[in-house]
N, C-alpha and C. Protein backbone atom coordinates (compact mmCIF):
# COMPACT_ATOMS: atom_id res chain seq x y z
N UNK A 1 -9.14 -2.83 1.24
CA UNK A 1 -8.56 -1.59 1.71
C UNK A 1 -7.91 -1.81 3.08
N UNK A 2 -8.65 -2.51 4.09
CA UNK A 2 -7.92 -3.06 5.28
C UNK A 2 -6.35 -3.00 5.32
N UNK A 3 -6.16 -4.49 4.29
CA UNK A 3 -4.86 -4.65 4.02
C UNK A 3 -3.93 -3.76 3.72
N UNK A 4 -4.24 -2.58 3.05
CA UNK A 4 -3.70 -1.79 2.55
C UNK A 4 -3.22 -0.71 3.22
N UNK A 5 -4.17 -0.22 4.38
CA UNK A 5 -4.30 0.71 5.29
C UNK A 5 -3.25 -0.01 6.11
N UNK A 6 -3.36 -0.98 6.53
CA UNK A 6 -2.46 -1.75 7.57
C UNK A 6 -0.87 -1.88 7.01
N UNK A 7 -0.58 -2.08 5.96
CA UNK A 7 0.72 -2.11 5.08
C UNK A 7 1.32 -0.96 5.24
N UNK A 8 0.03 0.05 4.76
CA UNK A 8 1.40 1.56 4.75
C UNK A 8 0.99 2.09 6.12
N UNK A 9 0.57 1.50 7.08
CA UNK A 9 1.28 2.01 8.81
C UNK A 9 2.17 1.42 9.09
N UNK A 10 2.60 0.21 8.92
CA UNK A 10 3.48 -0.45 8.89
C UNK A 10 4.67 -0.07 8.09
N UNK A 11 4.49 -0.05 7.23
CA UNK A 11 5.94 0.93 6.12
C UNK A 11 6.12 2.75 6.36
N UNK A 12 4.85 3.36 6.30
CA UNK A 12 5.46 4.65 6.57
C UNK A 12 5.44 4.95 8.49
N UNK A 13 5.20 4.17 9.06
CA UNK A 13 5.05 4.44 10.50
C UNK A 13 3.70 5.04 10.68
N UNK A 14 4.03 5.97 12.00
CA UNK A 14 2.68 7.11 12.47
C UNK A 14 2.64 7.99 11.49
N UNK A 15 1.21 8.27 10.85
CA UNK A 15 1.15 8.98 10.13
C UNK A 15 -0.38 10.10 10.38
N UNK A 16 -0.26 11.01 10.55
CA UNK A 16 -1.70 11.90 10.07
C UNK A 16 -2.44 11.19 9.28
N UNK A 17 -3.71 11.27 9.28
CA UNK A 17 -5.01 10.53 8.41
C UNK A 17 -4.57 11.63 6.84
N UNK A 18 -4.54 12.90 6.78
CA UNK A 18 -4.48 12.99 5.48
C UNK A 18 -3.31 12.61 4.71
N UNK A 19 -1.73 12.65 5.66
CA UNK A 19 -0.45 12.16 5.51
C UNK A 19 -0.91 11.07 4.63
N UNK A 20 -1.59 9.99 5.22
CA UNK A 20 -1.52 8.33 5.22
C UNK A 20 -2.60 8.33 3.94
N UNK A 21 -3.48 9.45 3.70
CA UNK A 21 -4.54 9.32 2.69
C UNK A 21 -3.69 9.64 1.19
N UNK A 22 -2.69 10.53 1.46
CA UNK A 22 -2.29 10.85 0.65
C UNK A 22 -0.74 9.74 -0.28
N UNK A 23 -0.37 9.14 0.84
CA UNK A 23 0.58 8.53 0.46
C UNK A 23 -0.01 7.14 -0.06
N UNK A 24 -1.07 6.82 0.80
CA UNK A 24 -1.95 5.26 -0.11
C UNK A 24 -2.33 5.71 -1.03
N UNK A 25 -3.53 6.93 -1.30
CA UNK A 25 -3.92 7.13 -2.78
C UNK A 25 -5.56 6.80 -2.29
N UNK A 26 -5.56 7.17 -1.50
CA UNK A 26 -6.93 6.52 -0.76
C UNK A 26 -7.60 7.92 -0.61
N UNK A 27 -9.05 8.28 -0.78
CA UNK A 27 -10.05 9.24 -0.47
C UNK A 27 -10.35 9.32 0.73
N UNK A 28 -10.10 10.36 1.34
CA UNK A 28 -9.88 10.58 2.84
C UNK A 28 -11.31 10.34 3.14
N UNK A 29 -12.09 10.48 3.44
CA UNK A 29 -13.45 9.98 3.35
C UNK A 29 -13.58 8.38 3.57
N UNK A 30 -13.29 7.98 2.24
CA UNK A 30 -13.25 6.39 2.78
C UNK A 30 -11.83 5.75 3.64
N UNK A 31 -10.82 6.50 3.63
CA UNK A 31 -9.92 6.42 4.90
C UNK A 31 -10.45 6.05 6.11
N UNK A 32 -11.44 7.43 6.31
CA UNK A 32 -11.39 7.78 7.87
C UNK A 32 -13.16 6.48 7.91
N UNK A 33 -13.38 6.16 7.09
CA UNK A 33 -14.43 4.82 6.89
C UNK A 33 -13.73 3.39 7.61
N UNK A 34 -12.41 3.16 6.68
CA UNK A 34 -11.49 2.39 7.49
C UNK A 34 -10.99 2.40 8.52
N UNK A 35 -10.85 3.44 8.73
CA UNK A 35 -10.13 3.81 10.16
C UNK A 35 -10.70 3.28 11.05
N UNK A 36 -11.70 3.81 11.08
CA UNK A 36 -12.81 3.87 11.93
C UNK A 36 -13.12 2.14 12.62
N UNK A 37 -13.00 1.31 11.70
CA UNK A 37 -13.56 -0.05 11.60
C UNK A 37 -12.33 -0.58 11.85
N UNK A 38 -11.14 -0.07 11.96
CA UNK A 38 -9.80 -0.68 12.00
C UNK A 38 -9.78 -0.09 13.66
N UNK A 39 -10.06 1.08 14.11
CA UNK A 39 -10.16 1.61 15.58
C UNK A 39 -11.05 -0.04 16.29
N UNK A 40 -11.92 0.33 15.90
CA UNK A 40 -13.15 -0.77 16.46
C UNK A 40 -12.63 -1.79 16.75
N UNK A 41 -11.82 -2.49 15.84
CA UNK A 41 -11.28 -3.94 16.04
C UNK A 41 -9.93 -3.68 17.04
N UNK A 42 -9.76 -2.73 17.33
CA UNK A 42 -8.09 -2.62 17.79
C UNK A 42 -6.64 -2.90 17.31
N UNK A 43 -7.06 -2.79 15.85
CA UNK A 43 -5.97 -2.92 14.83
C UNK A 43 -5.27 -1.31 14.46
N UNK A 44 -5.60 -0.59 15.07
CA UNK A 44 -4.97 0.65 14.48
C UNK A 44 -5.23 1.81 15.66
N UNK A 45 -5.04 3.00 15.95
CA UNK A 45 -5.20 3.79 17.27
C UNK A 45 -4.83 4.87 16.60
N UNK A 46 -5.80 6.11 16.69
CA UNK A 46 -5.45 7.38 16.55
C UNK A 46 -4.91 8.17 17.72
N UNK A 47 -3.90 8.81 17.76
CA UNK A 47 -3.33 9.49 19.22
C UNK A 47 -3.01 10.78 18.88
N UNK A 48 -3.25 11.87 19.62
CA UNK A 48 -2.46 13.07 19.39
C UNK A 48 -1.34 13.10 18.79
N UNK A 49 -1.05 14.17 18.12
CA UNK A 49 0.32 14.10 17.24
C UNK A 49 1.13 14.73 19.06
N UNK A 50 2.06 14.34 18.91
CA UNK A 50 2.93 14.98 19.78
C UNK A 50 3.71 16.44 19.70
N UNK A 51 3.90 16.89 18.00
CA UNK A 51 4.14 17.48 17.67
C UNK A 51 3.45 19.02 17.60
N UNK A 52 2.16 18.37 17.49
CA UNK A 52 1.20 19.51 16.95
C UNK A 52 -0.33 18.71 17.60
N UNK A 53 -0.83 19.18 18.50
CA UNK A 53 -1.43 18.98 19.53
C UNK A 53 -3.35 19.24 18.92
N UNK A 54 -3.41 20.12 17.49
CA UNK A 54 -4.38 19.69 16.63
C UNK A 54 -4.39 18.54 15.28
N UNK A 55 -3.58 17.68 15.59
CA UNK A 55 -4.11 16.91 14.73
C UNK A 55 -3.56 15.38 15.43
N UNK A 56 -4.20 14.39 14.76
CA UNK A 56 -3.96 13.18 15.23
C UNK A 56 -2.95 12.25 14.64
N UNK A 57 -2.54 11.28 14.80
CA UNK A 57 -1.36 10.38 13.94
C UNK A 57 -2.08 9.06 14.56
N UNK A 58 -2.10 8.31 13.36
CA UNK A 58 -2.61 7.09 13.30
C UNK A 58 -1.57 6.10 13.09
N UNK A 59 -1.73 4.98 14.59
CA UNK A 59 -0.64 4.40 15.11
C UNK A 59 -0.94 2.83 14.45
N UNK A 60 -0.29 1.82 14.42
CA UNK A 60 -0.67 0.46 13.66
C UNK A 60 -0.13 0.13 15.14
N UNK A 61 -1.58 -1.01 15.54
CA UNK A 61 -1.45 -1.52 17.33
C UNK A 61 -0.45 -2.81 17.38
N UNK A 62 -0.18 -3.81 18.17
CA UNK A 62 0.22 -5.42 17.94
C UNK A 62 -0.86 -6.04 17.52
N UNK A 63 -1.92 -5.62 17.73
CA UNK A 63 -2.59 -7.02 16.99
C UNK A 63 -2.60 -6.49 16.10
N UNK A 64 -3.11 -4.98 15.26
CA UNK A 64 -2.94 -5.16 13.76
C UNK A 64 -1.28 -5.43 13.27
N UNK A 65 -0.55 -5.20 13.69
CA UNK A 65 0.27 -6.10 12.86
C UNK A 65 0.61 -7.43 13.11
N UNK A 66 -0.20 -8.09 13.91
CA UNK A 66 -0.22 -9.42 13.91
C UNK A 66 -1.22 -9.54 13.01
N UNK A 67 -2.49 -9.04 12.98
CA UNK A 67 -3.43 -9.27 11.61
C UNK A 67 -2.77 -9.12 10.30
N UNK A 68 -1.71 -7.97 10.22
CA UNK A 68 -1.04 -7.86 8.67
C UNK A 68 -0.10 -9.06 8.42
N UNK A 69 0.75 -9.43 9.38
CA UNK A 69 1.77 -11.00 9.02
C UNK A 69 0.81 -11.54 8.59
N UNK A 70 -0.41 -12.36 9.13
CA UNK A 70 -1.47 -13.26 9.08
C UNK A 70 -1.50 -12.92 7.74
N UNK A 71 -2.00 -11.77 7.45
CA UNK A 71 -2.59 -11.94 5.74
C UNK A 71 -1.43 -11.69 4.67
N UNK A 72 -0.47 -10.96 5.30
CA UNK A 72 0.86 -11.30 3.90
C UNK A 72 0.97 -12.53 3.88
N UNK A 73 0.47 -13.42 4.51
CA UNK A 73 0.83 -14.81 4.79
C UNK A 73 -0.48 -15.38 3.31
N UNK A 74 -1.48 -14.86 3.84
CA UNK A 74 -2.58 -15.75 2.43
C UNK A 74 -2.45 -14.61 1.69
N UNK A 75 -1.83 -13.55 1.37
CA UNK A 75 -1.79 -13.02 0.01
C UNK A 75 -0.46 -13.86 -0.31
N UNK A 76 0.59 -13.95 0.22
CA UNK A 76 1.93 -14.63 -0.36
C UNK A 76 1.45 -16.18 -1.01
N UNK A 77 0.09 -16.58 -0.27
CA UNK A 77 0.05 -18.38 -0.35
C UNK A 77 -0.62 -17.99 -2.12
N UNK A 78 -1.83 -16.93 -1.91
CA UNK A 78 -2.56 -16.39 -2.98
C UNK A 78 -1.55 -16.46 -4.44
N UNK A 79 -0.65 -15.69 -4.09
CA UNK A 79 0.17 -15.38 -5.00
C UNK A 79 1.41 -16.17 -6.06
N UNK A 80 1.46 -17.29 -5.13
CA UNK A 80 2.24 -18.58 -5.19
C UNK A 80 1.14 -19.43 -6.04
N UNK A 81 0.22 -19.42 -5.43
CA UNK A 81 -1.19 -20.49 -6.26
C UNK A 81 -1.06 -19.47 -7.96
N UNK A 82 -1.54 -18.42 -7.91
CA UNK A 82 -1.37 -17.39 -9.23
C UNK A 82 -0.18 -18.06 -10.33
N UNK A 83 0.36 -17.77 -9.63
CA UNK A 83 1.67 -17.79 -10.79
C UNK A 83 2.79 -18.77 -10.43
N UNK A 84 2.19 -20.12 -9.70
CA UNK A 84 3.13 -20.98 -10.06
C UNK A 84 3.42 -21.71 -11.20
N UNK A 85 2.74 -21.72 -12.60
CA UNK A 85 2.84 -22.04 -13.40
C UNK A 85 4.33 -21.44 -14.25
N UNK A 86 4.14 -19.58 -13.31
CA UNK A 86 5.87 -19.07 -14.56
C UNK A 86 7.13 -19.62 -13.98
N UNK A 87 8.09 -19.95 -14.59
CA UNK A 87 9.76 -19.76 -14.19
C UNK A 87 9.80 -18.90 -13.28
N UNK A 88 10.38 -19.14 -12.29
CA UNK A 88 11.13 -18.07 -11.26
C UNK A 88 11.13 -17.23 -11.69
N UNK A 89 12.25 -17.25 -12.79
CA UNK A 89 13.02 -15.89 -13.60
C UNK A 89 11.41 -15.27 -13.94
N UNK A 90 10.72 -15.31 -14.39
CA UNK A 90 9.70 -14.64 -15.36
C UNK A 90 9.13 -13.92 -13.96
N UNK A 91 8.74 -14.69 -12.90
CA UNK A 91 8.26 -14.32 -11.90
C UNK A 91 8.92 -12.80 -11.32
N UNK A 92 10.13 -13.44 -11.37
CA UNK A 92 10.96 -12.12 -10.53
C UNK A 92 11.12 -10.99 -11.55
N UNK A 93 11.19 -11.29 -13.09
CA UNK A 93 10.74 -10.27 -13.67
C UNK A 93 9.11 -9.38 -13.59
N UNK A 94 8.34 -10.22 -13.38
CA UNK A 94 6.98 -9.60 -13.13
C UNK A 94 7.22 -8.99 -12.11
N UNK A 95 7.78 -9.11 -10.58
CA UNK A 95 7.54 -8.45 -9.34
C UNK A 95 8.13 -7.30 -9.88
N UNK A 96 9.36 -7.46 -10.86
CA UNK A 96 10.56 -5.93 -10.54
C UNK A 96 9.47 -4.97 -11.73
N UNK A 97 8.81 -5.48 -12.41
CA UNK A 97 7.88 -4.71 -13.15
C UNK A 97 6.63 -4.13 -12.61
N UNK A 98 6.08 -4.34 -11.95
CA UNK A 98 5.24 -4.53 -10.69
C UNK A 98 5.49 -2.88 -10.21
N UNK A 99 6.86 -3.49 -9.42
CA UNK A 99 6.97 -2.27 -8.68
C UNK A 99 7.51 -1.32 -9.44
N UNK A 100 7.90 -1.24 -10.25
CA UNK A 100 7.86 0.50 -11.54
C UNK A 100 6.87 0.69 -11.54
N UNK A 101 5.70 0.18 -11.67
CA UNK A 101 4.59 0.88 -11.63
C UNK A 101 4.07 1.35 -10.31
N UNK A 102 4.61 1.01 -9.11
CA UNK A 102 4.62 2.09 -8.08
C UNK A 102 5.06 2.57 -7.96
N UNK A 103 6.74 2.80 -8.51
CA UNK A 103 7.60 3.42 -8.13
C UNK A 103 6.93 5.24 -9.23
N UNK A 104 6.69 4.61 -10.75
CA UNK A 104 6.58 5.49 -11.62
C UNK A 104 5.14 5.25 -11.84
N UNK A 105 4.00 6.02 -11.28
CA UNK A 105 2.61 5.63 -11.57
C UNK A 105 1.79 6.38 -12.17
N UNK A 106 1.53 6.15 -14.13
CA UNK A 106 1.57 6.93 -14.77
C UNK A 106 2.65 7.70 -15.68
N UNK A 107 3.69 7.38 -15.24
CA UNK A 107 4.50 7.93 -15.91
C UNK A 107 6.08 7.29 -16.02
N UNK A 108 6.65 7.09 -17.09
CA UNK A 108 7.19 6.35 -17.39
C UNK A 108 8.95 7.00 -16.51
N UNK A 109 9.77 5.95 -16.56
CA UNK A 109 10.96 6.34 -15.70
C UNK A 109 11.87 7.56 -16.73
N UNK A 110 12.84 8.34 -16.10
CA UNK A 110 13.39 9.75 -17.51
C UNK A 110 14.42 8.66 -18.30
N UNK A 111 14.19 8.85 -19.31
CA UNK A 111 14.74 8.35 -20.41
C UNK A 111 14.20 7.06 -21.32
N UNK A 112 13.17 6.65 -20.98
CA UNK A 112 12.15 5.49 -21.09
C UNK A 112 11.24 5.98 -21.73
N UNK A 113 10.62 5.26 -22.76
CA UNK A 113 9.44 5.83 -23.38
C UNK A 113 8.16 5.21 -22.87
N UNK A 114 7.41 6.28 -23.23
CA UNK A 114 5.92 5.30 -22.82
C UNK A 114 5.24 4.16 -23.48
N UNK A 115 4.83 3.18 -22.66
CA UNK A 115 4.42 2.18 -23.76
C UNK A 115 3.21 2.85 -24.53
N UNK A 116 3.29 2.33 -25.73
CA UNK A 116 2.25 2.96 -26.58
C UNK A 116 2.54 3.95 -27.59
N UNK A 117 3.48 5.03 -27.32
CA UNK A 117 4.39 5.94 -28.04
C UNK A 117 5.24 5.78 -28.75
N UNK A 118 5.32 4.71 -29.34
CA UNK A 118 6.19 4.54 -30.25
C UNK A 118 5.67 5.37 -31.88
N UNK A 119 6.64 5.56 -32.52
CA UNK A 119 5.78 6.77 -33.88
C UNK A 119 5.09 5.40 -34.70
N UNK A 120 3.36 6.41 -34.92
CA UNK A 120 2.57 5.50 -35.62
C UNK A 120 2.79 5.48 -36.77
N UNK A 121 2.54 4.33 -37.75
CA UNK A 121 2.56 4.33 -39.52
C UNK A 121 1.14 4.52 -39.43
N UNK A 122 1.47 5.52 -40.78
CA UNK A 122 0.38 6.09 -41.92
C UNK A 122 -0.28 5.55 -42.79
């Protein structure tokens, strides 16, 4: 979850804890678990919103994103060990498939059927 928490401060910026709970997909509960342990280390900083003076926005510090390069670094090495066995091509088809399923999660793109839906025989 670390990693994850650290990725989308990094991609969506400052965000509110429920903002950031809601856009990872993460249970605010175990969010503010991470947080917490991500505060501690000095990888992450909650600060007043500037905007709105009751709630907080959770900032990604330099060292956590020096901790996040570090580990895109052994998830990228991770990921290379995985699947160096496919073709490029197959590869770069897996990533662009990959991300439809974040892009569309649960639900298939409009005009696309769902896998599985195809009409059953009797």
């Amino acid at each position: 979850m670390r990693y994850g928490v650290l990725a989308g401060l990094e991609q969506y910026g400052p965000l509110s804890q429920a903002e950031l709970s809601r856009r990872l997909g993460i249970d605010r509960g175990d969010l503010v678990s991470a947080l917490n342990a991500l505060e501690r280390e000095g990888l992450a900083q909650r600060r007043q919103d500037a905007r709105d003076s009751r709630r907080n926005q959770v900032h990604l510090t330099e060292s956590g994103r020096a901790m996040l390069y570090a580990m895109d670094a052994q998830v990228n090495a991770a990921q290379d060990e995985l699947l160096m066995e496919l073709p490029a091509a197959e590869r770069k088809q897996l990533d662009q498939l990959l991300r439809l399923l974040l892009v569309y999660p649960g639900r298939p793109p409009a005009g696309k059927p769902r896998a599985g839906s195809a009409r059953r025989h009797s």
